[in-house]
Protein backbone atom coordinates (compact mmCIF):
# COMPACT_ATOMS: atom_id res chain seq x y z
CA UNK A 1 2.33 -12.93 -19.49
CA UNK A 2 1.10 -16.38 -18.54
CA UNK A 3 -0.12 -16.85 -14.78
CA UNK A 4 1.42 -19.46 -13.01
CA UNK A 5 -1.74 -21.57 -11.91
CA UNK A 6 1.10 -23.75 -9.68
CA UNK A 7 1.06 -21.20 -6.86
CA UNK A 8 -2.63 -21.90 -5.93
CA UNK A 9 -3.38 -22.90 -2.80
CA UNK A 10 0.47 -22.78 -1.68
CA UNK A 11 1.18 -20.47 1.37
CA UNK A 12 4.15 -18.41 2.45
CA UNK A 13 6.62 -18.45 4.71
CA UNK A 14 5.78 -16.27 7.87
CA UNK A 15 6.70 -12.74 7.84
CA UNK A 16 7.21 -10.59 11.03
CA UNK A 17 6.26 -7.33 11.29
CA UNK A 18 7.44 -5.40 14.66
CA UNK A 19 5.35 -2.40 15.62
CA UNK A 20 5.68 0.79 17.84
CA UNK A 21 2.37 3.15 18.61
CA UNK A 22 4.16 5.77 16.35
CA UNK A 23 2.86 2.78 13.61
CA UNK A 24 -0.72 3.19 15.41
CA UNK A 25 -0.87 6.51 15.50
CA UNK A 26 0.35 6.99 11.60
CA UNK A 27 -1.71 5.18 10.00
CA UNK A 28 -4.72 6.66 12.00
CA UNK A 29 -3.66 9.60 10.78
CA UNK A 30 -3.16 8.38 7.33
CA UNK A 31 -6.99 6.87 6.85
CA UNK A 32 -7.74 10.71 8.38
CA UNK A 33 -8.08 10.20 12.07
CA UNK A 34 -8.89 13.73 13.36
CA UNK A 35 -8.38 15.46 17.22
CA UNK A 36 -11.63 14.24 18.46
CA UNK A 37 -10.03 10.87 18.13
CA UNK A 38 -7.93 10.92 20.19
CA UNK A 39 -7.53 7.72 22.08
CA UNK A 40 -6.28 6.23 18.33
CA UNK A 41 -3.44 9.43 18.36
CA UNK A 42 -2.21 9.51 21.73
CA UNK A 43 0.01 6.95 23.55
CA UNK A 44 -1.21 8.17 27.01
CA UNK A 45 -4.35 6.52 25.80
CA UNK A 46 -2.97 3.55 24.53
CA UNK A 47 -3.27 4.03 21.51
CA UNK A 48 -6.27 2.08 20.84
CA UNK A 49 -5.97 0.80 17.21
CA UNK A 50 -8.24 1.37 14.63
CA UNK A 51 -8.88 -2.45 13.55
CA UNK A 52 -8.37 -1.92 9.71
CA UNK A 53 -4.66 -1.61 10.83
CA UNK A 54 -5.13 -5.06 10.11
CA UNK A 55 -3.77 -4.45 5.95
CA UNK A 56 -0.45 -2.94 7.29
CA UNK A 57 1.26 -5.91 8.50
CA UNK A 58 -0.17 -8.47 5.74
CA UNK A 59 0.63 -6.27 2.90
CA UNK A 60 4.21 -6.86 2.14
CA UNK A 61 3.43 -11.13 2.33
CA UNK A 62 0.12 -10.71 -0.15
CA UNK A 63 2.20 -8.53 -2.23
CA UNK A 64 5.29 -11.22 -2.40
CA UNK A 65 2.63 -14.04 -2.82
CA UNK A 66 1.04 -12.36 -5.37
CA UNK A 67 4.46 -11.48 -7.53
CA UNK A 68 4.86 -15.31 -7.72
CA UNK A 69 1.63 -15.83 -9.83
CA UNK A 70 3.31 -14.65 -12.56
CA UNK A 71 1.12 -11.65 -13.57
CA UNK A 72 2.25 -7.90 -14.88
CA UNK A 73 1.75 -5.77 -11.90
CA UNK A 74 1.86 -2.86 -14.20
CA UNK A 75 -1.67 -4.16 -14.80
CA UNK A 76 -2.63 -4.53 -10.98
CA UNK A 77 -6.26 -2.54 -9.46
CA UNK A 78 -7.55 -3.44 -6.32
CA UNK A 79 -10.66 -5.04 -6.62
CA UNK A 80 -12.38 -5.73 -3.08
CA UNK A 81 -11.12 -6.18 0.74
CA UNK A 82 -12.27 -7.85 3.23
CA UNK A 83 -11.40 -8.15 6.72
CA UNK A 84 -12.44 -9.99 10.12
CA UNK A 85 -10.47 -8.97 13.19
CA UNK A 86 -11.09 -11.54 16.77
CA UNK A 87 -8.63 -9.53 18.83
CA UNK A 88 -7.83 -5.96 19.27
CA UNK A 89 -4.21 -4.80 18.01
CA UNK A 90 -2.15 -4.24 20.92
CA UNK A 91 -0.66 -0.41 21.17
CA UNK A 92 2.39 -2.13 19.95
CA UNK A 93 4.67 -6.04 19.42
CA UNK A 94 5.23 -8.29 16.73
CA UNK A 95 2.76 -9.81 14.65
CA UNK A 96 3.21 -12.84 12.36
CA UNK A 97 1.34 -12.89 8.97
CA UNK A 98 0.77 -15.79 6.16
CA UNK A 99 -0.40 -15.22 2.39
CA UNK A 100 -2.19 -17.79 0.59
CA UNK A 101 -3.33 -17.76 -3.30
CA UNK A 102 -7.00 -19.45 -2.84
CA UNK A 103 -7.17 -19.29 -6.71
CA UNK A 104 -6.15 -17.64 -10.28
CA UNK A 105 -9.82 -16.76 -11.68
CA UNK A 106 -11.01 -15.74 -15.40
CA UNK A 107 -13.06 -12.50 -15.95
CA UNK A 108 -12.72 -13.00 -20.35
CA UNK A 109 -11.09 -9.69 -20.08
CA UNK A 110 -9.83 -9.46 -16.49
CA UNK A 111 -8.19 -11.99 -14.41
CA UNK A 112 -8.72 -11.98 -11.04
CA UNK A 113 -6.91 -13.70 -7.88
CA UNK A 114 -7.73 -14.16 -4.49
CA UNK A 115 -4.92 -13.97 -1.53
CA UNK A 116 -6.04 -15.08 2.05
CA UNK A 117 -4.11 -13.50 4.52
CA UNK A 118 -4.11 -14.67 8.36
CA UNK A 119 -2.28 -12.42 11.12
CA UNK A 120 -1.22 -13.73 14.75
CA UNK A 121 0.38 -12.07 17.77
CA UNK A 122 3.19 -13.28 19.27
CA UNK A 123 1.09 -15.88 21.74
CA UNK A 124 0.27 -17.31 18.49
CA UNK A 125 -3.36 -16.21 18.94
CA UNK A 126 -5.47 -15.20 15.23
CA UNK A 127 -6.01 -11.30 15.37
CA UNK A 128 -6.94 -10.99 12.16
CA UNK A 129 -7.80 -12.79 8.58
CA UNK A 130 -8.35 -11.38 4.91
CA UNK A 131 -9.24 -11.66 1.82
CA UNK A 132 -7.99 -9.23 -0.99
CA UNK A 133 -9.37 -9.10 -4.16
CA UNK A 134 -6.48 -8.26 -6.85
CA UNK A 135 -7.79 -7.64 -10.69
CA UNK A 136 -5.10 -8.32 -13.56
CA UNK A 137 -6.14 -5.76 -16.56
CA UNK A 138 -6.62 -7.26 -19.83
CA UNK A 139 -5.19 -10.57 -18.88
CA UNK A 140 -8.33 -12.50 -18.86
CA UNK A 141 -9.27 -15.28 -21.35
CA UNK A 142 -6.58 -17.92 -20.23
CA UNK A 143 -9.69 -20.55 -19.88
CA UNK A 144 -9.72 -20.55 -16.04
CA UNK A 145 -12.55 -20.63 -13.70
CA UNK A 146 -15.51 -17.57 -12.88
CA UNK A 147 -14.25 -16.85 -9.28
CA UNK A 148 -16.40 -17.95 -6.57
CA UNK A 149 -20.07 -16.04 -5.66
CA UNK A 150 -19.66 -15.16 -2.18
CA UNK A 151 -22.98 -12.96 -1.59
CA UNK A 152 -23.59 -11.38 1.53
CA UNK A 153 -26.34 -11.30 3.98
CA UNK A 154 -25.81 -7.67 4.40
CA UNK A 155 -27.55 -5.11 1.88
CA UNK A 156 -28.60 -1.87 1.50
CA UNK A 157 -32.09 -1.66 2.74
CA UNK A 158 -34.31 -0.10 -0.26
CA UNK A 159 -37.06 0.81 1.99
CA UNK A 160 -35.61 3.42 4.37
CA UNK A 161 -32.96 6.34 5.38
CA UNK A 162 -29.73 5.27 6.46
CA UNK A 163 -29.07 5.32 10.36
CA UNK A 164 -26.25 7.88 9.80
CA UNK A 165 -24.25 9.73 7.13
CA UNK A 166 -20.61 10.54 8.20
CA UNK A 167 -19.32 13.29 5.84
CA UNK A 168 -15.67 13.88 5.66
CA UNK A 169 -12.52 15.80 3.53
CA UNK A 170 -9.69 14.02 2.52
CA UNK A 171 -6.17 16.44 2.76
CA UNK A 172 -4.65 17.10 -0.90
CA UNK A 173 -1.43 15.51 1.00
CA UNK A 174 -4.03 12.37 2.51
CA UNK A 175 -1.99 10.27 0.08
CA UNK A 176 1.48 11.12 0.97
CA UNK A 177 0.53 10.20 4.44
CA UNK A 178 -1.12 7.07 4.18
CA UNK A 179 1.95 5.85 2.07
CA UNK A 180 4.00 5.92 4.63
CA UNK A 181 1.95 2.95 6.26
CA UNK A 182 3.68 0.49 3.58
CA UNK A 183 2.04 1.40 0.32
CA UNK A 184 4.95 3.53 -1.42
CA UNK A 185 3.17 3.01 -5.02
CA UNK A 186 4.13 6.25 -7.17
CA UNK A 187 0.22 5.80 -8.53
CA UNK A 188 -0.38 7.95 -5.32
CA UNK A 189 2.53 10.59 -5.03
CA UNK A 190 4.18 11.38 -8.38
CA UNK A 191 2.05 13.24 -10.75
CA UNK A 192 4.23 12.72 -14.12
CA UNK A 193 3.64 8.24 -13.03
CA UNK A 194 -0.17 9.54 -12.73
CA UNK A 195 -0.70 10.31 -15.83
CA UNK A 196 1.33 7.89 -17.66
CA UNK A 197 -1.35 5.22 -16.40
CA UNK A 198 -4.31 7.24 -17.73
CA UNK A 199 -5.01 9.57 -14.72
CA UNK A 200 -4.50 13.15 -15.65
CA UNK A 201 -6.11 14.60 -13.03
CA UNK A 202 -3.40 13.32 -11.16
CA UNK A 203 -2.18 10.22 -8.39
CA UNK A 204 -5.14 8.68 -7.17
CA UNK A 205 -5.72 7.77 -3.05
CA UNK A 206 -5.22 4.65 -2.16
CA UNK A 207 -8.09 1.94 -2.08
CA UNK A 208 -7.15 0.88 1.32
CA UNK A 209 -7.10 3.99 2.71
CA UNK A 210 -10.34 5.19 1.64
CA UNK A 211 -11.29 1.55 3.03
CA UNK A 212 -9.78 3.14 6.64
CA UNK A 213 -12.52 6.23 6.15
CA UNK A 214 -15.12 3.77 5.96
CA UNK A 215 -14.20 2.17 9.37
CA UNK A 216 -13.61 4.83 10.88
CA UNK A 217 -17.46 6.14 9.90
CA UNK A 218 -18.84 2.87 10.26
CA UNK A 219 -17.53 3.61 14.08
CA UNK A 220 -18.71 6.73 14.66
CA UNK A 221 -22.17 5.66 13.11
CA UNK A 222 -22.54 3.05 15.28
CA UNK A 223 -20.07 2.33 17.70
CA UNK A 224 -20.09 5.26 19.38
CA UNK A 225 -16.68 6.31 17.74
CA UNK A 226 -15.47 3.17 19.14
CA UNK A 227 -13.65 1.26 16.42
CA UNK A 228 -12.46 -1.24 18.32
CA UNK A 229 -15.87 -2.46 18.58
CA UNK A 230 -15.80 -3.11 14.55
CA UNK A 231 -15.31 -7.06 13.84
CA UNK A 232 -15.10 -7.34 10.24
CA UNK A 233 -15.12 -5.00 7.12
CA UNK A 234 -16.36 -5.41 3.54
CA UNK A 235 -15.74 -3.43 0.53
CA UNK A 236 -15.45 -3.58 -3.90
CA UNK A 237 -13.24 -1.08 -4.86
CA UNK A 238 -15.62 0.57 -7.66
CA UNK A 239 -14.40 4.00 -8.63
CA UNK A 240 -11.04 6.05 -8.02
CA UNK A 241 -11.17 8.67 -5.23
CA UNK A 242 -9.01 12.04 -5.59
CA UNK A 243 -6.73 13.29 -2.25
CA UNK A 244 -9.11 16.43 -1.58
CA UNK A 245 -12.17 14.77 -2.37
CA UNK A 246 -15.16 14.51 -0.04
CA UNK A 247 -16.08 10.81 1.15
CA UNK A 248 -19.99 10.41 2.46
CA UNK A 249 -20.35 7.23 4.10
CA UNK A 250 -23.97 6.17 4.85
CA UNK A 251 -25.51 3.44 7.13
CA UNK A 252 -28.00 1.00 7.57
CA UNK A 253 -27.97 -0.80 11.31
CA UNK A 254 -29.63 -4.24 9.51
CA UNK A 255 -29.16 -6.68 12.34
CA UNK A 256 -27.52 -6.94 15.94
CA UNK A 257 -23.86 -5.90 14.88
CA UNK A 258 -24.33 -5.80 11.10
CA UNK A 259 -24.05 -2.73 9.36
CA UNK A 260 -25.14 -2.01 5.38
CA UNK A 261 -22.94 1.16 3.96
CA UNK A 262 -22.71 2.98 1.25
CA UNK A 263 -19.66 4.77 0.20
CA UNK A 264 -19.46 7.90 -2.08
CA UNK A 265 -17.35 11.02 -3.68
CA UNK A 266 -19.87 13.81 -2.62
CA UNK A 267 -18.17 16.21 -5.71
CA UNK A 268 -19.25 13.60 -8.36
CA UNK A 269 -22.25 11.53 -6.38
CA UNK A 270 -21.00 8.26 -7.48
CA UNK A 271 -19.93 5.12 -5.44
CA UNK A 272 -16.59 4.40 -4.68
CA UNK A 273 -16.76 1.67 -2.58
CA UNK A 274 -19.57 -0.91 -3.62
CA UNK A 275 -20.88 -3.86 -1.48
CA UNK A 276 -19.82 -2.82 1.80
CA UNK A 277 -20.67 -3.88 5.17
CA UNK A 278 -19.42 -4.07 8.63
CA UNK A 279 -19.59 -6.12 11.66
CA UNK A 280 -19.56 -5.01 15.64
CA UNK A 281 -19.67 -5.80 18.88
């Protein structure tokens, strides 16, 4: 299936997305938001919003953009996020997102495209902007363009202990929930679909919401639990991580408000999350 390199640089059309706490408060609990938490679970206390709320509403426009470029989404892995938020989520309103393809790039095997998403309130103000990295399986070798380096000042020193180590269990259900934040892909609830598509061990979690484990860790390494403090989020999607699984996230406080992580399966010791960072306040 040939991509259609037309759609570059072409945005959407705004789409809405209206929001209650209940919204808040489940996808909190989806990315495993626990009791201690509870000023991101309880509308007496807001809820404060965990920033990385910040894929919910720009999901269903990067997903629409992205159908247009022509590629087999049978094919479709997540291959990075990234995230900077400039305003805290309000408990609840109506925020207006745009998707735009920045380009249709060439891997030889892979093909890989980056969507730009930007999210506003309803004063019109920027909350939020992305960029998700979307690999195309075995579609590579149309003669396009490498995709852009983009390194980062933010690495793991080699020198010395992380700052922290957050160690946490996902729920054998963690998937079931977090789907119900937008993400209803049958990769992550129907066994029989799991295996089809080379997983027999069975649907996978989603990326994003093992992304949401790694803010939330990133916060309570070094915000003080706070993540609302958390300005930006940076992740490759590396290896698949299994609902009941235990995620070790490990940090390095580099700079003023710059945080190196490392994110792993502590059952297999291998990285599931590559290149990742965060920002604070």
């Amino acid at each position: 299936m040939a991509f259609d390199l037309g759609i570059v640089g072409k945005t959407s059309e705004p789409s809405r997305f209206t929001y209650s706490h209940k919204d808040a408060i489940l996808y909190a609990l989806g990315i495993g938001a626990k009791k201690d938490e509870l000023d991101f679970l309880y509308e007496k206390r807001g809820p404060k919003v965990v920033p990385s709320f910040a894929v919910v509403p720009t999901f269903p426009v990067m997903l629409e953009q992205l159908g247009k470029t022509g590629g087999d989404f049978a094919m479709v892995v997540h291959g990075a996020q990234r995230f900077r938020v400039h305003k805290p989520f309000a408990p609840s309103g109506e925020l207006t997102s745009t998707a735009t393809i920045r380009g249709i790039y060439d891997l030889r095997r892979f093909a890989s495209v980056l969507v730009d998403t930007h999210t506003k309130n309803e004063k019109g103000e920027l909350v939020a902007e992305g960029t998700w990295t979307i690999i195309y399986r075995n579609a590579g070798g149309f003669g396009g363009d490498p995709p852009p380096k983009e390194p980062s000042d933010i690495t793991v020193p080699k020198d010395r202990a992380p700052d922290f180590r957050v160690e946490e269990t996902t729920s054998p259900e963690q998937a079931l929930l977090y789907r119900l934040s937008g993400d209803p892909n049958p990769l992550h609830a129907d066994p029989e679909f799991a295996k089809s598509v080379g997983f027999e061990q069975g649907p996978i979690l989603h990326g994003l919401c093992t992304y949401g484990f790694m803010v939330r860790h990133a916060a309570k390494g070094a915000c003080g639990g706070d993540a609302t403090r958390l300005t930006g989020f940076d992740g490759r999607f590396s290896k698949p991580v299994w609902p009941g699984d235990t995620i070790v996230t490990q940090g390095w406080i580099v700079a003023p408000g710059k945080i190196a992580l490392t994110v792993s399966v502590k059952e297999r010791d291998e990285a599931v999350i590559s290149a990742a960072s965060a920002t604070f306040a």
